[in-house]
N, C-alpha and C. Protein backbone atom coordinates (compact mmCIF):
# COMPACT_ATOMS: atom_id res chain seq x y z
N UNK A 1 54.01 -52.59 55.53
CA UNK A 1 55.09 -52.76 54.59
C UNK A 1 55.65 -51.38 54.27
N UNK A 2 56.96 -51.01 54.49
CA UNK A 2 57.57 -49.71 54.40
C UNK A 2 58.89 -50.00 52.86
N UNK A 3 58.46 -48.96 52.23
CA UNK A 3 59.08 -49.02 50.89
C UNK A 3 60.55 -48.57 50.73
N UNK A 4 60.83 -48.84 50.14
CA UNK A 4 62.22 -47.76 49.98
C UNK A 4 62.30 -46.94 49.01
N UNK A 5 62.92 -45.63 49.25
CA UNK A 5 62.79 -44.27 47.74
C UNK A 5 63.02 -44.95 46.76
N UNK A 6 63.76 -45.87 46.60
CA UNK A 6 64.61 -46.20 45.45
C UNK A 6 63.25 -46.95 44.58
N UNK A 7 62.09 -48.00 45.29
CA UNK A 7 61.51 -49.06 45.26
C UNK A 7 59.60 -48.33 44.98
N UNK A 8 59.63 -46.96 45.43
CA UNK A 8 58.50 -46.31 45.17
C UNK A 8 58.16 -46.29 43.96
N UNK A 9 57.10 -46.46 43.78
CA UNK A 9 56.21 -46.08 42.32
C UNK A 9 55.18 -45.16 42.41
N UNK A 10 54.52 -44.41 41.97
CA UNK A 10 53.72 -43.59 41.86
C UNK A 10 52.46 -44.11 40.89
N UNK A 11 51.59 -44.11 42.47
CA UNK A 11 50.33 -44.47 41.94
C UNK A 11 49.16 -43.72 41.84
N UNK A 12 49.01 -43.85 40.46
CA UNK A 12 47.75 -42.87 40.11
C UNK A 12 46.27 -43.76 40.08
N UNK A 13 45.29 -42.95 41.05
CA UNK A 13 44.17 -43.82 40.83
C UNK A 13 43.54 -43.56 39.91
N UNK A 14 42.40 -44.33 39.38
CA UNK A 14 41.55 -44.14 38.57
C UNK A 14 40.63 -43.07 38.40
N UNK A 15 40.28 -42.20 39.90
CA UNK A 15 39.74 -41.21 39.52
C UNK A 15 40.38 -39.78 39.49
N UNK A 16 41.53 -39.66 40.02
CA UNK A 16 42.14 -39.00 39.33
C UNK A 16 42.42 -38.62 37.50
N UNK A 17 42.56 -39.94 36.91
CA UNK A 17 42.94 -40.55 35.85
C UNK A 17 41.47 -39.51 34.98
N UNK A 18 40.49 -39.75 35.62
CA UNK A 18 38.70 -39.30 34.83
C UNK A 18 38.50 -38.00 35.78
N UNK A 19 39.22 -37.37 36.47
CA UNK A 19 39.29 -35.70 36.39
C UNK A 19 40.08 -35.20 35.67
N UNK A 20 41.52 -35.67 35.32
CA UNK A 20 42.25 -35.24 34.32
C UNK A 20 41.91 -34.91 33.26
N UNK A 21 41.43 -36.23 32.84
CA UNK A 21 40.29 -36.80 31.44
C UNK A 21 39.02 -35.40 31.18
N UNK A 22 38.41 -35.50 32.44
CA UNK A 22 37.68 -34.50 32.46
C UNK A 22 38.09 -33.08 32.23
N UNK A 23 38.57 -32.26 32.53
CA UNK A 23 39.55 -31.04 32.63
C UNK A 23 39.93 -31.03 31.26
N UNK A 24 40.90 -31.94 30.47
CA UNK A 24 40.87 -32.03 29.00
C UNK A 24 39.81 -32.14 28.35
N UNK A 25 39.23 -32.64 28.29
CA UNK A 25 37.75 -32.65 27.25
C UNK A 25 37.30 -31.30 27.63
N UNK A 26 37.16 -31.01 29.05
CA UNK A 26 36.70 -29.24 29.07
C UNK A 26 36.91 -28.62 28.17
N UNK A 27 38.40 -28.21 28.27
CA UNK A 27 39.18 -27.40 27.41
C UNK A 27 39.02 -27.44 26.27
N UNK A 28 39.17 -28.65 25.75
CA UNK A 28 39.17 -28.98 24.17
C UNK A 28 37.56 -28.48 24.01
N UNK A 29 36.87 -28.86 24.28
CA UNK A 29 35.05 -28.56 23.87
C UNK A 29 35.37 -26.84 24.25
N UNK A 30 36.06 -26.32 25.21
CA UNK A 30 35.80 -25.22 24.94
C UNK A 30 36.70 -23.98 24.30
N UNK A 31 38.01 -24.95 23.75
CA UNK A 31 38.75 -24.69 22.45
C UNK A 31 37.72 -24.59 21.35
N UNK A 32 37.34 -25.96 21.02
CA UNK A 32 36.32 -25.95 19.74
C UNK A 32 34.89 -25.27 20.14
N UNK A 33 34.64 -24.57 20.83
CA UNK A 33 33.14 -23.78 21.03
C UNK A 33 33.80 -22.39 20.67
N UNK A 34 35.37 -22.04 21.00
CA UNK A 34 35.49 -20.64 20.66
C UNK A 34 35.95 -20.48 18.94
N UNK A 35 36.18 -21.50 18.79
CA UNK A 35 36.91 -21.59 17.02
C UNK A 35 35.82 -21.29 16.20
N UNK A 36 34.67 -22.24 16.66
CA UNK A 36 32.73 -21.97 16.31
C UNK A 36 32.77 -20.51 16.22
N UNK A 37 32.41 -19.95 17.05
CA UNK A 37 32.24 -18.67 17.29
C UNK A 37 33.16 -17.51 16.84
N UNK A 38 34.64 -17.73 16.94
CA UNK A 38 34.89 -16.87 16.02
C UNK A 38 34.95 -16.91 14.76
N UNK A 39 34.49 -18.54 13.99
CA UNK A 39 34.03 -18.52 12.45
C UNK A 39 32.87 -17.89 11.78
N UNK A 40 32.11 -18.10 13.17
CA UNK A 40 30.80 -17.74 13.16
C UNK A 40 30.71 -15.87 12.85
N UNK A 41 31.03 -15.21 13.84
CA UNK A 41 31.72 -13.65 13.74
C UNK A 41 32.09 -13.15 12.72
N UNK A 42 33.63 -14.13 12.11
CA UNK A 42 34.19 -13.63 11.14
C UNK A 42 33.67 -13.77 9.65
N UNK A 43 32.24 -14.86 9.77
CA UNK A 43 31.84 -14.88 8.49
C UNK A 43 30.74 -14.05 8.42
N UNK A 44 29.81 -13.92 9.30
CA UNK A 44 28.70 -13.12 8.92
C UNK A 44 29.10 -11.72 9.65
N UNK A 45 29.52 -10.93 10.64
CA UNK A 45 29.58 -10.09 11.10
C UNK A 45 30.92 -8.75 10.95
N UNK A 46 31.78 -9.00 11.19
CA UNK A 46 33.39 -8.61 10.61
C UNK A 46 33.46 -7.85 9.39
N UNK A 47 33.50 -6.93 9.33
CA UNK A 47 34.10 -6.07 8.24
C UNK A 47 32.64 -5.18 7.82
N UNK A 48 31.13 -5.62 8.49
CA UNK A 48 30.60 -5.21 7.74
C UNK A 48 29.94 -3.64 8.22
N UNK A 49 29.79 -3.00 7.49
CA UNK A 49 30.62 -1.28 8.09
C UNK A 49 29.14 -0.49 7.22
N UNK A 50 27.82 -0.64 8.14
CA UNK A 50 26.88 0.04 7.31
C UNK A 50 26.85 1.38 7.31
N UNK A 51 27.88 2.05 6.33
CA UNK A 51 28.53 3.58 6.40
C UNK A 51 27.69 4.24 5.22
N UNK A 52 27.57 5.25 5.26
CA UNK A 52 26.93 5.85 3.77
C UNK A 52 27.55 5.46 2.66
N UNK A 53 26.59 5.86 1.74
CA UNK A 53 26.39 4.84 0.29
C UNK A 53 27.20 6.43 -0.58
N UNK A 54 27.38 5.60 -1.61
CA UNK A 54 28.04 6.86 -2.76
C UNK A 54 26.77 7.80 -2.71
N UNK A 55 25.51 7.92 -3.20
CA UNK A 55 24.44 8.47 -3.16
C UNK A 55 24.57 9.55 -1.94
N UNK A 56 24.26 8.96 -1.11
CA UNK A 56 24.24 9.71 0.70
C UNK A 56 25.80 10.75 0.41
N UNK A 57 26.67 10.53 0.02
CA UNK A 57 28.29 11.29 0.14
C UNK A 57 27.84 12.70 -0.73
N UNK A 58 26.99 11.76 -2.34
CA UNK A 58 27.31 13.01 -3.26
C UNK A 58 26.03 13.73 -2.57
N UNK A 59 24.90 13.51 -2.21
CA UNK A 59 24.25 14.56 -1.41
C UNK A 59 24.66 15.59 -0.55
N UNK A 60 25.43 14.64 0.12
CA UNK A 60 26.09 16.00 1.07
C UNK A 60 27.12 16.59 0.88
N UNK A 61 27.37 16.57 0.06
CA UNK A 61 28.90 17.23 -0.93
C UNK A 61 30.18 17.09 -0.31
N UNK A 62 29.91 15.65 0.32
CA UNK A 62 31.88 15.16 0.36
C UNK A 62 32.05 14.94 -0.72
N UNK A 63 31.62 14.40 -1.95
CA UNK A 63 32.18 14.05 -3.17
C UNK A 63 31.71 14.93 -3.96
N UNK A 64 32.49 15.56 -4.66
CA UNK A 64 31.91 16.54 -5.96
C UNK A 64 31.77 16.18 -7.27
N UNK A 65 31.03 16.49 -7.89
CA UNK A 65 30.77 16.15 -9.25
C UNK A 65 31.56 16.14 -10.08
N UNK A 66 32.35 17.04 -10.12
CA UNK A 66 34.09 16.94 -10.47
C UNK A 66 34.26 16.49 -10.53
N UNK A 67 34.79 15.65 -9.50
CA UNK A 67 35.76 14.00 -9.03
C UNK A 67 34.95 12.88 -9.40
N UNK A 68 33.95 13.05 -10.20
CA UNK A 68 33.39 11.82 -10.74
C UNK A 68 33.97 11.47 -12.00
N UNK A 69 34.77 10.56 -12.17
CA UNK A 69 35.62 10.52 -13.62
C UNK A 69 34.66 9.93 -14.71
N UNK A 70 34.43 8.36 -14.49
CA UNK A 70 33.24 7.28 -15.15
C UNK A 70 32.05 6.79 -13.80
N UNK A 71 31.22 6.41 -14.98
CA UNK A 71 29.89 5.60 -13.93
C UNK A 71 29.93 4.41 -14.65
N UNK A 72 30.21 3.28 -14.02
CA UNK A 72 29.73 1.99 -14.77
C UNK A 72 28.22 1.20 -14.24
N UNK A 73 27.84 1.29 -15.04
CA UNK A 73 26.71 0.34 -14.35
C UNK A 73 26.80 -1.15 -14.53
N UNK A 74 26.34 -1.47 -13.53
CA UNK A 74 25.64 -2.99 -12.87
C UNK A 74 25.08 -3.42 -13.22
N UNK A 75 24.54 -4.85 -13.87
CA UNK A 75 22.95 -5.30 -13.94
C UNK A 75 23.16 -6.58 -12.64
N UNK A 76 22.23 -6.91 -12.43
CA UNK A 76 22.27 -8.48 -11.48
C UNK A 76 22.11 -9.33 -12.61
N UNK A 77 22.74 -10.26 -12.46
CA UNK A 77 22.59 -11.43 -13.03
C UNK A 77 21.77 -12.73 -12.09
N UNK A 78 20.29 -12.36 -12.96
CA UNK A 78 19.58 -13.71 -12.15
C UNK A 78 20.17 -14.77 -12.17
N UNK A 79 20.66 -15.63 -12.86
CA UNK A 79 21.17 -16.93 -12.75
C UNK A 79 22.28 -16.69 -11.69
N UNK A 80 23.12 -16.39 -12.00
CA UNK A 80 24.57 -16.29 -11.21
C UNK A 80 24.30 -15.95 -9.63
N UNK A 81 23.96 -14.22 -9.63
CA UNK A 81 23.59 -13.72 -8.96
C UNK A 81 24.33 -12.49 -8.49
N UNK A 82 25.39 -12.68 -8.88
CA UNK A 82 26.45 -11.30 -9.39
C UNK A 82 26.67 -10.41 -10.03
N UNK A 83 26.82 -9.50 -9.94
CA UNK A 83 26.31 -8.31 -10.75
C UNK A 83 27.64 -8.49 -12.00
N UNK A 84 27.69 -7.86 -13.12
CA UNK A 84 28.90 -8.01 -13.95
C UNK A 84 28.71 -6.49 -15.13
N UNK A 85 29.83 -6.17 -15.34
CA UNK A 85 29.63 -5.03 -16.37
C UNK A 85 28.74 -5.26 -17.35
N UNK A 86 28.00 -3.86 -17.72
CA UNK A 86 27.18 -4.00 -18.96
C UNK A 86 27.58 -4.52 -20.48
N UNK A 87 28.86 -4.26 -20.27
CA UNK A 87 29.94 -4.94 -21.71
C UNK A 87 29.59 -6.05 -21.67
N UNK A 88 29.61 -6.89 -20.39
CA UNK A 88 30.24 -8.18 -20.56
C UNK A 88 28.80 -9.16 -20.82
N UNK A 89 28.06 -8.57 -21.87
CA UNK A 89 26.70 -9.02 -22.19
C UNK A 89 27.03 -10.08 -23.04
């Protein structure tokens, strides 16, 4: 049986249909494995910059005693767990 252009349809088989299928779900799982991972990065790792401490600076005299205007201190707050000015007792 010989078709005519006009009369052709395009037939897609079924396993074509479940490599396609396949190939998408790839992607997507490995869309959502990189979204993981860079949440993952950006929450625990990213920004965190273990550089010398005020202590370590004024030792070595990048910061001078001079340029120290105020010191406020810190307490931790056991319950909370945040530190908060000594005022704010």
């Amino acid at each position: 049986m010989v078709l005519s252009s006009s009369s052709e349809q395009a037939i897609v088989s079924p396993t074509s249909k479940r490599n396609r299928l396949s190939i998408l779900a790839g992607i997507g799982t490995l869309l959502v494995l990189g979204v993981v991972i860079f949440g993952i990065y950006s929450l625990f790792f990213a920004g965190v910059n273990p550089g010398p401490s005020f202590l370590e600076e004024l030792r070595a005299g990048t910061i001078k005693e001079s340029d120290i205007r105020s010191v406020e201190i810190l307490q931790l707050d056991s319950g909370g767990g945040g530190p908060f000015f000594e005022s704010d007792n």
